[in-house]
PDB file of N, CA and C in Angstrom:
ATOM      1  N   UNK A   1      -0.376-117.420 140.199  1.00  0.00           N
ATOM      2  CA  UNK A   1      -0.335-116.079 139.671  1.00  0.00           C
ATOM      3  C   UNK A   1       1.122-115.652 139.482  1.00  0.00           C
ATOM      4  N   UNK A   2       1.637-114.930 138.351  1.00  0.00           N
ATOM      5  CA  UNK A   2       2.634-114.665 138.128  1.00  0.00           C
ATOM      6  C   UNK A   2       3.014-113.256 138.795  1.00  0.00           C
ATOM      7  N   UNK A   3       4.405-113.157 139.112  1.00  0.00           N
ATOM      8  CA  UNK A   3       4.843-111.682 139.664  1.00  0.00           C
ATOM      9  C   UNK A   3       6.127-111.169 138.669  1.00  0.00           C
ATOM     10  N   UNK A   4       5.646-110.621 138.559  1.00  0.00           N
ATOM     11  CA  UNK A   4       6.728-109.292 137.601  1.00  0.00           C
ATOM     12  C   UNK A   4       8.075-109.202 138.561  1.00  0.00           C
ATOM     13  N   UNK A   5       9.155-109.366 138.181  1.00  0.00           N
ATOM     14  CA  UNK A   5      10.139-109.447 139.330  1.00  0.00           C
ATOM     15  C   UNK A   5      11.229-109.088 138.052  1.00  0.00           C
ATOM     16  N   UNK A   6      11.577-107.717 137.160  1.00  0.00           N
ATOM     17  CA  UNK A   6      12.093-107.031 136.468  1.00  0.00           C
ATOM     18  C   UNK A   6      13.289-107.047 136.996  1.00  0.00           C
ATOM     19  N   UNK A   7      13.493-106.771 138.264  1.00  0.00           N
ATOM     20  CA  UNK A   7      14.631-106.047 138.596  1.00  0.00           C
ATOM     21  C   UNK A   7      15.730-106.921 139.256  1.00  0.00           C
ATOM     22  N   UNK A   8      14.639-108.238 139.758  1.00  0.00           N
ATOM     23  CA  UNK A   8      15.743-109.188 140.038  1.00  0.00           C
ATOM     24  C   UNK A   8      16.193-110.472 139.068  1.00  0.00           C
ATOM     25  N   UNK A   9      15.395-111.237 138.001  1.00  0.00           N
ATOM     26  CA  UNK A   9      15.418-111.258 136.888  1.00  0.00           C
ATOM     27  C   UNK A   9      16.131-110.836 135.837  1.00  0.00           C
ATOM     28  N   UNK A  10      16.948-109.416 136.019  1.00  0.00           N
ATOM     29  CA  UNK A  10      17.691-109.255 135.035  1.00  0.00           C
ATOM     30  C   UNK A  10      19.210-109.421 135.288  1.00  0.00           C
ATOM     31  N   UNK A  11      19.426-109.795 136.627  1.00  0.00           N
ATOM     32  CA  UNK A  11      20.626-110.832 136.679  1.00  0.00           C
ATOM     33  C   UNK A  11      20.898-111.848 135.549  1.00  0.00           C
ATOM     34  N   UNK A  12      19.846-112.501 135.430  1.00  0.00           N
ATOM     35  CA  UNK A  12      19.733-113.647 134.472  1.00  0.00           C
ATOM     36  C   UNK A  12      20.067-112.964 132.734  1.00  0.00           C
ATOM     37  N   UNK A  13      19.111-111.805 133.034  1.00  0.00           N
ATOM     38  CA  UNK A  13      19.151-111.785 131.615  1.00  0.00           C
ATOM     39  C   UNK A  13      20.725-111.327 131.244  1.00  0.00           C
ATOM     40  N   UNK A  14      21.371-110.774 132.041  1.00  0.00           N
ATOM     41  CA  UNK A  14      23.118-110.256 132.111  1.00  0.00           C
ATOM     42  C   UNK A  14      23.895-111.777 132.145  1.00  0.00           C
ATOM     43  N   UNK A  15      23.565-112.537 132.475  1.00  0.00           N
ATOM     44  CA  UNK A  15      24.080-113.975 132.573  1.00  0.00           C
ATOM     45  C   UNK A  15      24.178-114.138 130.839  1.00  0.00           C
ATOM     46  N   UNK A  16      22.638-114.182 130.485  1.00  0.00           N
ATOM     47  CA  UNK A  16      22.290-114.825 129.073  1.00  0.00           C
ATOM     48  C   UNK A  16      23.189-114.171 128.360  1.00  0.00           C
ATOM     49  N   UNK A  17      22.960-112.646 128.237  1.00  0.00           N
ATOM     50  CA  UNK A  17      23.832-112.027 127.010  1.00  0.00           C
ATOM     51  C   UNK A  17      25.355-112.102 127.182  1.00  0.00           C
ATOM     52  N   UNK A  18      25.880-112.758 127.909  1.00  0.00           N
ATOM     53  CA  UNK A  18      27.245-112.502 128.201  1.00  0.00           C
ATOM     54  C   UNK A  18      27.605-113.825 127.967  1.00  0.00           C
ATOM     55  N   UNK A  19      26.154-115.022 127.844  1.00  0.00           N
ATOM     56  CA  UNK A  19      26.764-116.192 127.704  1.00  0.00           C
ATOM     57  C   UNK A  19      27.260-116.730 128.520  1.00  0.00           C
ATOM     58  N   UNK A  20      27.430-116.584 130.008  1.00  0.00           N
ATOM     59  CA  UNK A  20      27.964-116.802 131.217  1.00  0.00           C
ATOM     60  C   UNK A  20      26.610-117.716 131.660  1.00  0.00           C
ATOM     61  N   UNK A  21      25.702-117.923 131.390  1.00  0.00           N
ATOM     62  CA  UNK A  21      24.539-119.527 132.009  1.00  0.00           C
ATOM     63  C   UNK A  21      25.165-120.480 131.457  1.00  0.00           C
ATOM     64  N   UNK A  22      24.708-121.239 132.435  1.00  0.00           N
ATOM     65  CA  UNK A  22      25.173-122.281 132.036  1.00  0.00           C
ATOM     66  C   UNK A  22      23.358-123.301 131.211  1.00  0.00           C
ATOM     67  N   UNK A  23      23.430-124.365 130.897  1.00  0.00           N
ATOM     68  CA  UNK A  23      22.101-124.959 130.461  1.00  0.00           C
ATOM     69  C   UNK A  23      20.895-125.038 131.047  1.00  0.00           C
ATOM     70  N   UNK A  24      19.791-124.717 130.603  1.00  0.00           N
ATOM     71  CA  UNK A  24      18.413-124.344 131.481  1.00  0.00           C
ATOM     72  C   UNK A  24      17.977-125.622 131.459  1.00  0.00           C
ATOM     73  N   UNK A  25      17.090-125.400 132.562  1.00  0.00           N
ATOM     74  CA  UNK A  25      16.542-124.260 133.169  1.00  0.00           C
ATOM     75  C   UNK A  25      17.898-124.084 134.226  1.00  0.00           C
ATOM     76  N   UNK A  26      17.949-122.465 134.790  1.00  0.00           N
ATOM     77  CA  UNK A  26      18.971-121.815 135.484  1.00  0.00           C
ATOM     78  C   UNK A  26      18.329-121.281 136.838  1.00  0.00           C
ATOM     79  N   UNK A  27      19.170-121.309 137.643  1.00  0.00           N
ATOM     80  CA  UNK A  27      19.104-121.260 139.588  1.00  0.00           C
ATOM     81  C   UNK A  27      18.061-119.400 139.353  1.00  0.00           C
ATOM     82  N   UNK A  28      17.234-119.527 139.858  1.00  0.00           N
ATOM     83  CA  UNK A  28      16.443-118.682 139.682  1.00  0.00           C
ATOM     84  C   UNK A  28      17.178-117.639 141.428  1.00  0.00           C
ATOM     85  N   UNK A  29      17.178-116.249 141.059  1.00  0.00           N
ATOM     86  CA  UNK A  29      17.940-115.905 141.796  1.00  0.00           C
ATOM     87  C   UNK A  29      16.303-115.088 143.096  1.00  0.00           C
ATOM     88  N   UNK A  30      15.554-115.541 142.690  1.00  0.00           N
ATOM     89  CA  UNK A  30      14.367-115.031 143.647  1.00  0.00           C
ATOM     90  C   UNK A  30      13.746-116.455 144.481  1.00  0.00           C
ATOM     91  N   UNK A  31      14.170-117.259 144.336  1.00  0.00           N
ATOM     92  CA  UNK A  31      13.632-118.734 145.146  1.00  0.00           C
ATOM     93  C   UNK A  31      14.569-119.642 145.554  1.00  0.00           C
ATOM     94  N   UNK A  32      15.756-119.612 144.406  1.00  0.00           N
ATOM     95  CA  UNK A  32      16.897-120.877 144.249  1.00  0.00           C
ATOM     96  C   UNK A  32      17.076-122.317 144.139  1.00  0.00           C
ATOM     97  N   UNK A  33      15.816-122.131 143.066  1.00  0.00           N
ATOM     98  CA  UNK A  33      15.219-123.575 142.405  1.00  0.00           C
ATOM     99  C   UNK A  33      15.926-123.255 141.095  1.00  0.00           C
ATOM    100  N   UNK A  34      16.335-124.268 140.376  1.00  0.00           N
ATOM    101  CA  UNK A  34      16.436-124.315 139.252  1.00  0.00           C
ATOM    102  C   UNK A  34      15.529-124.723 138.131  1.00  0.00           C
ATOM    103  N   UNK A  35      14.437-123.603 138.016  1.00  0.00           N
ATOM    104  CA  UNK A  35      13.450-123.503 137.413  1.00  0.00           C
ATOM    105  C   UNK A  35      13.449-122.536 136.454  1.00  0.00           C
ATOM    106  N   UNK A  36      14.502-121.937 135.993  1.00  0.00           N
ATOM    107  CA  UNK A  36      14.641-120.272 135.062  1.00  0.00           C
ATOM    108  C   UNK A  36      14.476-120.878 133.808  1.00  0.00           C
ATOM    109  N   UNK A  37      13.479-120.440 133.159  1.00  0.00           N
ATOM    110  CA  UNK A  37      13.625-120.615 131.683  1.00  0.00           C
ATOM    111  C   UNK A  37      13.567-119.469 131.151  1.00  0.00           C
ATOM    112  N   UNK A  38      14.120-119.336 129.932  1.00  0.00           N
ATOM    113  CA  UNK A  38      14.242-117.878 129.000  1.00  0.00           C
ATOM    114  C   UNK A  38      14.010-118.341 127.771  1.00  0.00           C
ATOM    115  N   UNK A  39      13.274-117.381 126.871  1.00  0.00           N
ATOM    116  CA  UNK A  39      12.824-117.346 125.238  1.00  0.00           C
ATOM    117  C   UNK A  39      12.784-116.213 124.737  1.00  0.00           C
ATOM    118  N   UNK A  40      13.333-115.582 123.396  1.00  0.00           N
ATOM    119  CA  UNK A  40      13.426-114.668 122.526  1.00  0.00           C
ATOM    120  C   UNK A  40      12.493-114.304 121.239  1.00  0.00           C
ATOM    121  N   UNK A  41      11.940-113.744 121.331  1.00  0.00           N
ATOM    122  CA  UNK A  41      11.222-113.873 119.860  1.00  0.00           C
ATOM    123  C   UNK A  41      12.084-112.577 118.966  1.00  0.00           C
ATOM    124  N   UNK A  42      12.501-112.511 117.610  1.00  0.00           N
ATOM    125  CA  UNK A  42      12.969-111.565 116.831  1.00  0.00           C
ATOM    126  C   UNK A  42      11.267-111.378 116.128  1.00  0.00           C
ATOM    127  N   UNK A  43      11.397-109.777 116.327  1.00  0.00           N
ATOM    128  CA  UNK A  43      10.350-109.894 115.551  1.00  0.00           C
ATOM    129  C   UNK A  43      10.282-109.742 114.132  1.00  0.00           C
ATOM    130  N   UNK A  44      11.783-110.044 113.374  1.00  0.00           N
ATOM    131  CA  UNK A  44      12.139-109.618 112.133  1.00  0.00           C
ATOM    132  C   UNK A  44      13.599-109.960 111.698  1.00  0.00           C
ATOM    133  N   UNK A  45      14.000-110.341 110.987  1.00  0.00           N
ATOM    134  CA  UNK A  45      15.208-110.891 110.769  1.00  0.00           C
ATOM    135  C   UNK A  45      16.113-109.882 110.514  1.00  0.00           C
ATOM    136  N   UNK A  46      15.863-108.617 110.005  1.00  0.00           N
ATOM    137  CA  UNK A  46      16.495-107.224 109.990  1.00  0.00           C
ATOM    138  C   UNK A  46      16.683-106.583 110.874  1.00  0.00           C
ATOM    139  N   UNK A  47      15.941-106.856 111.985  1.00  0.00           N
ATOM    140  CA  UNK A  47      16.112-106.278 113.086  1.00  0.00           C
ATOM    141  C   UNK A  47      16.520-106.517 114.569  1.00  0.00           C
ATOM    142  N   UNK A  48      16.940-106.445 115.204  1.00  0.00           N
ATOM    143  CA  UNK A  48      17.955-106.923 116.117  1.00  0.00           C
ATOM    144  C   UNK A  48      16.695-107.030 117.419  1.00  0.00           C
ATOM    145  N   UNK A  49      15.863-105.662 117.286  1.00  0.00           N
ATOM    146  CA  UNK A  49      14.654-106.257 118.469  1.00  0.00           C
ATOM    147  C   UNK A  49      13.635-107.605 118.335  1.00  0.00           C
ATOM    148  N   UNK A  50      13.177-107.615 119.565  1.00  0.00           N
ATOM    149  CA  UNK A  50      12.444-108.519 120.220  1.00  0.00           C
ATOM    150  C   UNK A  50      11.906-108.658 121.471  1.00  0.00           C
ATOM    151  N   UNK A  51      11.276-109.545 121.661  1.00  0.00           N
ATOM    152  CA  UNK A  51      10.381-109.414 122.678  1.00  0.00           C
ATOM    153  C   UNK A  51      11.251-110.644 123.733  1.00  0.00           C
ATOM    154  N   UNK A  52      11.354-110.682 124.818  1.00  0.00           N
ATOM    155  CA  UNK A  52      12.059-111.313 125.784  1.00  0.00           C
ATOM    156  C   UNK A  52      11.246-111.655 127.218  1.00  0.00           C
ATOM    157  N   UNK A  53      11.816-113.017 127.314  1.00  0.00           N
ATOM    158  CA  UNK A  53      11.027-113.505 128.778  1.00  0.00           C
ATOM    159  C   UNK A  53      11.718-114.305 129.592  1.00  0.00           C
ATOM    160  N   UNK A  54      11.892-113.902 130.574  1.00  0.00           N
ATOM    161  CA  UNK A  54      12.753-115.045 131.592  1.00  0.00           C
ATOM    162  C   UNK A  54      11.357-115.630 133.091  1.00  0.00           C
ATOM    163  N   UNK A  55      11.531-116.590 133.035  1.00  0.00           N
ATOM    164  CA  UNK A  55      10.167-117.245 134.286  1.00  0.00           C
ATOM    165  C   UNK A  55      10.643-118.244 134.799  1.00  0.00           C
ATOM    166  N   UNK A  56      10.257-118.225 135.992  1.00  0.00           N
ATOM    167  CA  UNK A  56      10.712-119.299 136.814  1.00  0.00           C
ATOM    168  C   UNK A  56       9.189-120.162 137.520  1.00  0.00           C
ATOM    169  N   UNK A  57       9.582-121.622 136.991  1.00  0.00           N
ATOM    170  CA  UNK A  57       8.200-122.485 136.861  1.00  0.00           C
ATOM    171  C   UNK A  57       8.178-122.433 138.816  1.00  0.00           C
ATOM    172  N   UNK A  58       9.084-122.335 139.014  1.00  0.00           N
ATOM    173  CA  UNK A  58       8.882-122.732 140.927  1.00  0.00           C
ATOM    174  C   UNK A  58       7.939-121.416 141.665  1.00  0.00           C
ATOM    175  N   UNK A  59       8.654-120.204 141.549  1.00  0.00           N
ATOM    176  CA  UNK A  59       7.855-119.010 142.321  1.00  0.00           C
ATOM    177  C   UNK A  59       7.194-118.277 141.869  1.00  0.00           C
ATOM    178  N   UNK A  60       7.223-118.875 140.546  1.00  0.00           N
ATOM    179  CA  UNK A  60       6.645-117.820 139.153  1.00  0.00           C
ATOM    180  C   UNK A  60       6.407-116.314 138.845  1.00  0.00           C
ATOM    181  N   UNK A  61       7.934-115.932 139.253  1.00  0.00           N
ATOM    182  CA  UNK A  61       8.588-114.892 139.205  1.00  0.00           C
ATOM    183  C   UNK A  61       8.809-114.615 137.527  1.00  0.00           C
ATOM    184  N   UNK A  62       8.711-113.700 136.893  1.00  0.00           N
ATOM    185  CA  UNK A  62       9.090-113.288 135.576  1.00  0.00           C
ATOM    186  C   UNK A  62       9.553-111.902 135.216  1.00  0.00           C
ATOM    187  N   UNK A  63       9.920-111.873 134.028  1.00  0.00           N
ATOM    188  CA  UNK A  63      10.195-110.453 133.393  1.00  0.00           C
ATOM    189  C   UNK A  63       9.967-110.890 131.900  1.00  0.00           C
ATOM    190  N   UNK A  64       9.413-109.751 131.351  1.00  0.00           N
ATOM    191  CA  UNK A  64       8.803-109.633 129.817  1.00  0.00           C
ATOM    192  C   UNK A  64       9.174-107.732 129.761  1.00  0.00           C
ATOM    193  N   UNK A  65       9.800-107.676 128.300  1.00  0.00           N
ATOM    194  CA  UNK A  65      10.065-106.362 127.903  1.00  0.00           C
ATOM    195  C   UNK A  65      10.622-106.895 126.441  1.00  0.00           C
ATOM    196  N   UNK A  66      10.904-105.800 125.406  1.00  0.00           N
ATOM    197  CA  UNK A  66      11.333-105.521 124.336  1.00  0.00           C
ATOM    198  C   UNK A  66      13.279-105.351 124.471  1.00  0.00           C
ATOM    199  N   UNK A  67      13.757-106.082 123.678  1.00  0.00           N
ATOM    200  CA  UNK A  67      15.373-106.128 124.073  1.00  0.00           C
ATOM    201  C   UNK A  67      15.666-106.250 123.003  1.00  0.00           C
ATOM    202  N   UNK A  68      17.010-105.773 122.869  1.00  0.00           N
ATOM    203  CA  UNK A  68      17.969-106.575 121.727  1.00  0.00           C
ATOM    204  C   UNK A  68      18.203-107.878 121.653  1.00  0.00           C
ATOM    205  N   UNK A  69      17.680-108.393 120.863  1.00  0.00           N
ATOM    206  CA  UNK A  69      18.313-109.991 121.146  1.00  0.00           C
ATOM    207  C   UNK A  69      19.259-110.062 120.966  1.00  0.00           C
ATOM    208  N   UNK A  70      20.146-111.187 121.378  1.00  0.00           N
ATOM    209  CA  UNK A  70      21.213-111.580 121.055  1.00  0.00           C
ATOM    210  C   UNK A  70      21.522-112.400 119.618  1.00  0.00           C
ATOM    211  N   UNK A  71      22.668-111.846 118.897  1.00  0.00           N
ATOM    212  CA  UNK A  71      23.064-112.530 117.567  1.00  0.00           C
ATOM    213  C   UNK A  71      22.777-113.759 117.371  1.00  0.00           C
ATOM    214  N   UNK A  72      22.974-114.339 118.018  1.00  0.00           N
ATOM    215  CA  UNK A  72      23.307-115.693 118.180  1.00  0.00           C
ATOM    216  C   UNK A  72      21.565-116.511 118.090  1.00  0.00           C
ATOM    217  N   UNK A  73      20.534-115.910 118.296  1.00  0.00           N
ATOM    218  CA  UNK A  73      19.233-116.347 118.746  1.00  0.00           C
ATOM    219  C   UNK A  73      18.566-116.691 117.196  1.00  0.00           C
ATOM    220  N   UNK A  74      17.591-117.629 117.038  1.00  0.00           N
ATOM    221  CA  UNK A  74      16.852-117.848 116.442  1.00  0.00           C
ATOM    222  C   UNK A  74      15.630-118.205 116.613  1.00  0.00           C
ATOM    223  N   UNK A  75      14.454-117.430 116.247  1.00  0.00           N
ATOM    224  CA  UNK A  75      12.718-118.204 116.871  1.00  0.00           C
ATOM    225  C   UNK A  75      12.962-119.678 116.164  1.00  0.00           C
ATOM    226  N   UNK A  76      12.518-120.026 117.151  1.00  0.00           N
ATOM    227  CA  UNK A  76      11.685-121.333 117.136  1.00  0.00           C
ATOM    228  C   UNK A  76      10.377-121.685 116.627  1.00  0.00           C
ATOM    229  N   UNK A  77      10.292-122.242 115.314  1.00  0.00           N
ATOM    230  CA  UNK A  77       9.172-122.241 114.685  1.00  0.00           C
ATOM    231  C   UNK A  77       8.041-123.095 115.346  1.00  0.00           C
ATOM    232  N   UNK A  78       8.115-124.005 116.173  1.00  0.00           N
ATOM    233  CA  UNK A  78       7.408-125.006 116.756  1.00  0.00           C
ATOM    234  C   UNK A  78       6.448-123.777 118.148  1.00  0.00           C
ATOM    235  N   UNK A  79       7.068-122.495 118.255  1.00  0.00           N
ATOM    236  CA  UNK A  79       6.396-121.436 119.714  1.00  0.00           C
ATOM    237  C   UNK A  79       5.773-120.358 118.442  1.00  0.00           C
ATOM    238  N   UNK A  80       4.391-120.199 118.788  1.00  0.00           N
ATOM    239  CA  UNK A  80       3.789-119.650 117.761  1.00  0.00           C
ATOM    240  C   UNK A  80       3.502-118.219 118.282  1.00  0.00           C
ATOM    241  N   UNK A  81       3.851-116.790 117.445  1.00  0.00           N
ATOM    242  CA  UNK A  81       3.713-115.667 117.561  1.00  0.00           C
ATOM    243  C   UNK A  81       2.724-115.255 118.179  1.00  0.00           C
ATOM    244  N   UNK A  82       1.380-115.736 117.813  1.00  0.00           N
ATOM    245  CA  UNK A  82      -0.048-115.421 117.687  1.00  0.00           C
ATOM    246  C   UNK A  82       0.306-115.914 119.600  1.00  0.00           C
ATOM    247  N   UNK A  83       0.487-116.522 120.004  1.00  0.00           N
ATOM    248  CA  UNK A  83       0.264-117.142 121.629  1.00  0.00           C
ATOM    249  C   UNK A  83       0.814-116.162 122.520  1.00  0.00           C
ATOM    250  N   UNK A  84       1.988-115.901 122.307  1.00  0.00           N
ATOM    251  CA  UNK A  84       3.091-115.165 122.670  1.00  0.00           C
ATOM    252  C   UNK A  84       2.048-113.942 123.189  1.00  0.00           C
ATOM    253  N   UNK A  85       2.331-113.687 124.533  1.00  0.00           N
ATOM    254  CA  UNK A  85       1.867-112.152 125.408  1.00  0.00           C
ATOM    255  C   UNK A  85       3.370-112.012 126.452  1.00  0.00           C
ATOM    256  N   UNK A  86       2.571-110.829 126.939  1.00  0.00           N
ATOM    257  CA  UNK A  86       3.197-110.561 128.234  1.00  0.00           C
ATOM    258  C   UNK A  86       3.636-111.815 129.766  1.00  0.00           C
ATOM    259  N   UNK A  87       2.762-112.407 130.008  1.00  0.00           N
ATOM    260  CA  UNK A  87       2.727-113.245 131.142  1.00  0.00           C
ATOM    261  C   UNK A  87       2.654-114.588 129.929  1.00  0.00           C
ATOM    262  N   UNK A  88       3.675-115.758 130.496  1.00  0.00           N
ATOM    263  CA  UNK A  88       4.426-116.544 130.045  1.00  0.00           C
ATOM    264  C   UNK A  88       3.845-118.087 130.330  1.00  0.00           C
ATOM    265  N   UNK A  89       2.523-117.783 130.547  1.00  0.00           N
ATOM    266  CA  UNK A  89       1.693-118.962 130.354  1.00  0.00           C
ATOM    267  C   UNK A  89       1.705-119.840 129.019  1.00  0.00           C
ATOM    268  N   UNK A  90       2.113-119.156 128.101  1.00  0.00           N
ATOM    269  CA  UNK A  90       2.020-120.624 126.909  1.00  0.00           C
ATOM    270  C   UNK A  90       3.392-120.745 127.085  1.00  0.00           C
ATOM    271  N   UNK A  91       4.104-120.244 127.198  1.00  0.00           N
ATOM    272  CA  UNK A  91       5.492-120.617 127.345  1.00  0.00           C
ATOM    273  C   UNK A  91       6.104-121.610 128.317  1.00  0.00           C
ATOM    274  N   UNK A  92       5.249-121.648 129.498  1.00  0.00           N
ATOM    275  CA  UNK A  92       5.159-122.496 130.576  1.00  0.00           C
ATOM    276  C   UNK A  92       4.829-123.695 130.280  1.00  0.00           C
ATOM    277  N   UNK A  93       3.677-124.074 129.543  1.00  0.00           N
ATOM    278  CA  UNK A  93       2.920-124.893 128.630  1.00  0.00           C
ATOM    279  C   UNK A  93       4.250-126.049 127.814  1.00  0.00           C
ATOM    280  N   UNK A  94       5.405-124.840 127.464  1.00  0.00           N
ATOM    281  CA  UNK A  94       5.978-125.816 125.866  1.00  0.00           C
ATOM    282  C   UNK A  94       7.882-125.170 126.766  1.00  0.00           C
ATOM    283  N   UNK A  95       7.385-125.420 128.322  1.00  0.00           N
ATOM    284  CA  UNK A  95       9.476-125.134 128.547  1.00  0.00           C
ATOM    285  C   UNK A  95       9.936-126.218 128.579  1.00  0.00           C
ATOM    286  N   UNK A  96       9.923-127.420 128.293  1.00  0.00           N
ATOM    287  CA  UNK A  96      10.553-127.904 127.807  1.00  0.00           C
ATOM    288  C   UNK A  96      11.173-128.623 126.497  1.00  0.00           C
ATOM    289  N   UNK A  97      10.187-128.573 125.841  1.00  0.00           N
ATOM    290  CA  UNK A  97      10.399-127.880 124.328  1.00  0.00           C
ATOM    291  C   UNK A  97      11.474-127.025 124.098  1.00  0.00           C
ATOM    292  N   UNK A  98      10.976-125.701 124.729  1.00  0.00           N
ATOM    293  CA  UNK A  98      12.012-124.309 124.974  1.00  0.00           C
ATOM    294  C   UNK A  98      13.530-124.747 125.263  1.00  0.00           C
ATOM    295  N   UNK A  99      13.522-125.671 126.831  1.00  0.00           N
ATOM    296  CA  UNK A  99      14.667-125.486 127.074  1.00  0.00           C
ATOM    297  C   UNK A  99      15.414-126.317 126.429  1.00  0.00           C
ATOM    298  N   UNK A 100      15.237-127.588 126.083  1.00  0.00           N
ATOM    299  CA  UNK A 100      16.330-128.056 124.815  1.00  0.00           C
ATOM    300  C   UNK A 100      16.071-127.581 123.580  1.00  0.00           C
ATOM    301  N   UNK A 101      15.254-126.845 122.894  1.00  0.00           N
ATOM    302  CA  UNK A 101      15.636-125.859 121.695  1.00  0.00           C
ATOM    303  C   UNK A 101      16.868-125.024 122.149  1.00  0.00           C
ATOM    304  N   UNK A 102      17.023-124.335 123.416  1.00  0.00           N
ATOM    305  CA  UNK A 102      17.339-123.084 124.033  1.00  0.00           C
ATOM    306  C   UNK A 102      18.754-123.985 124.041  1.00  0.00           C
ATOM    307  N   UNK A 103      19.177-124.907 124.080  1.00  0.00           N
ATOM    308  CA  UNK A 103      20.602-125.749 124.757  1.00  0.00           C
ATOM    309  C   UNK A 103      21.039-125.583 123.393  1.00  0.00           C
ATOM    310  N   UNK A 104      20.387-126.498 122.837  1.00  0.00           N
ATOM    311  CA  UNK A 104      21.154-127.134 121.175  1.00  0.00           C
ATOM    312  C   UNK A 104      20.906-125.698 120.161  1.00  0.00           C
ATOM    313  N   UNK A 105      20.556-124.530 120.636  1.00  0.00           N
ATOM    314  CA  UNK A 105      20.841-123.432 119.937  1.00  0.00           C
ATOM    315  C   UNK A 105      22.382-123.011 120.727  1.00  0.00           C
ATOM    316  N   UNK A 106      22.519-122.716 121.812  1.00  0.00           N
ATOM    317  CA  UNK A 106      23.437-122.427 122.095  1.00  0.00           C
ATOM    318  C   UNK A 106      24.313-123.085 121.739  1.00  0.00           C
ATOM    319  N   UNK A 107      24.528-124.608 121.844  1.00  0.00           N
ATOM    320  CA  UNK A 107      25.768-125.105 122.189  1.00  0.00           C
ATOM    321  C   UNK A 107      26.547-125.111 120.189  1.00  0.00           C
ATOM    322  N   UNK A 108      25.295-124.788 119.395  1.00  0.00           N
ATOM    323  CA  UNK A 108      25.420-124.836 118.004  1.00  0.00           C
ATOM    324  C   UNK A 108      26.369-123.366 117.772  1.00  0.00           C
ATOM    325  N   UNK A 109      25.939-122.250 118.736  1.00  0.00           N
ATOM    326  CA  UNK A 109      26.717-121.158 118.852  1.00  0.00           C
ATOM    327  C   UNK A 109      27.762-121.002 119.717  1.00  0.00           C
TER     328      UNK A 109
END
């Protein structure tokens, strides 16, 4: 079962936007496994929002909310919209998929 863990979780997400992580999955700051994966969806190429998720496969700690993405982000056509909810079960499904999409996007930025 997954736990909503917003508030400690957004360490990470201050990591991500600052570009200060290093390659995922990242030291999950609620267990200290290195199990953190993160994914962005834009929901529009005009628009800077999106939907955001950081989860950790070990304690399965997460956070899901609406954010600015970062410039730099692009969906991933292979993670399909229609799947995409709140709790990060298909995402769990395809993190590693995620996390080398998530590398070779960055390291391209």
């Amino acid at each position: 079962m997954w736990n909503d863990r917003d508030d400690t979780l957004e360490q990470v997400f201050d990591r991500i936007m600052d570009k200060k992580a290093g390659d995922v999955p990242l030291i999950c700051p609620v267990c200290g496994r290195k199990q953190v994966h993160f994914y962005f969806h834009k929901w529009n190429e005009k628009s800077p929002k999106g939907g955001m998720w950081i989860w950790c496969s070990g304690c399965k700690s997460f956070s899901h909310g609406t954010v600015q993405v970062p410039e730099w982000w692009e969906n991933c056509n292979e993670i399909s919209l229609n799947k995409l909810n709140s709790l990060p079960d298909y995402l769990e499904d395809h993190k590693e998929k995620i996390d080398h999409y998530v590398n070779e996007l960055r390291k391209k930025n």
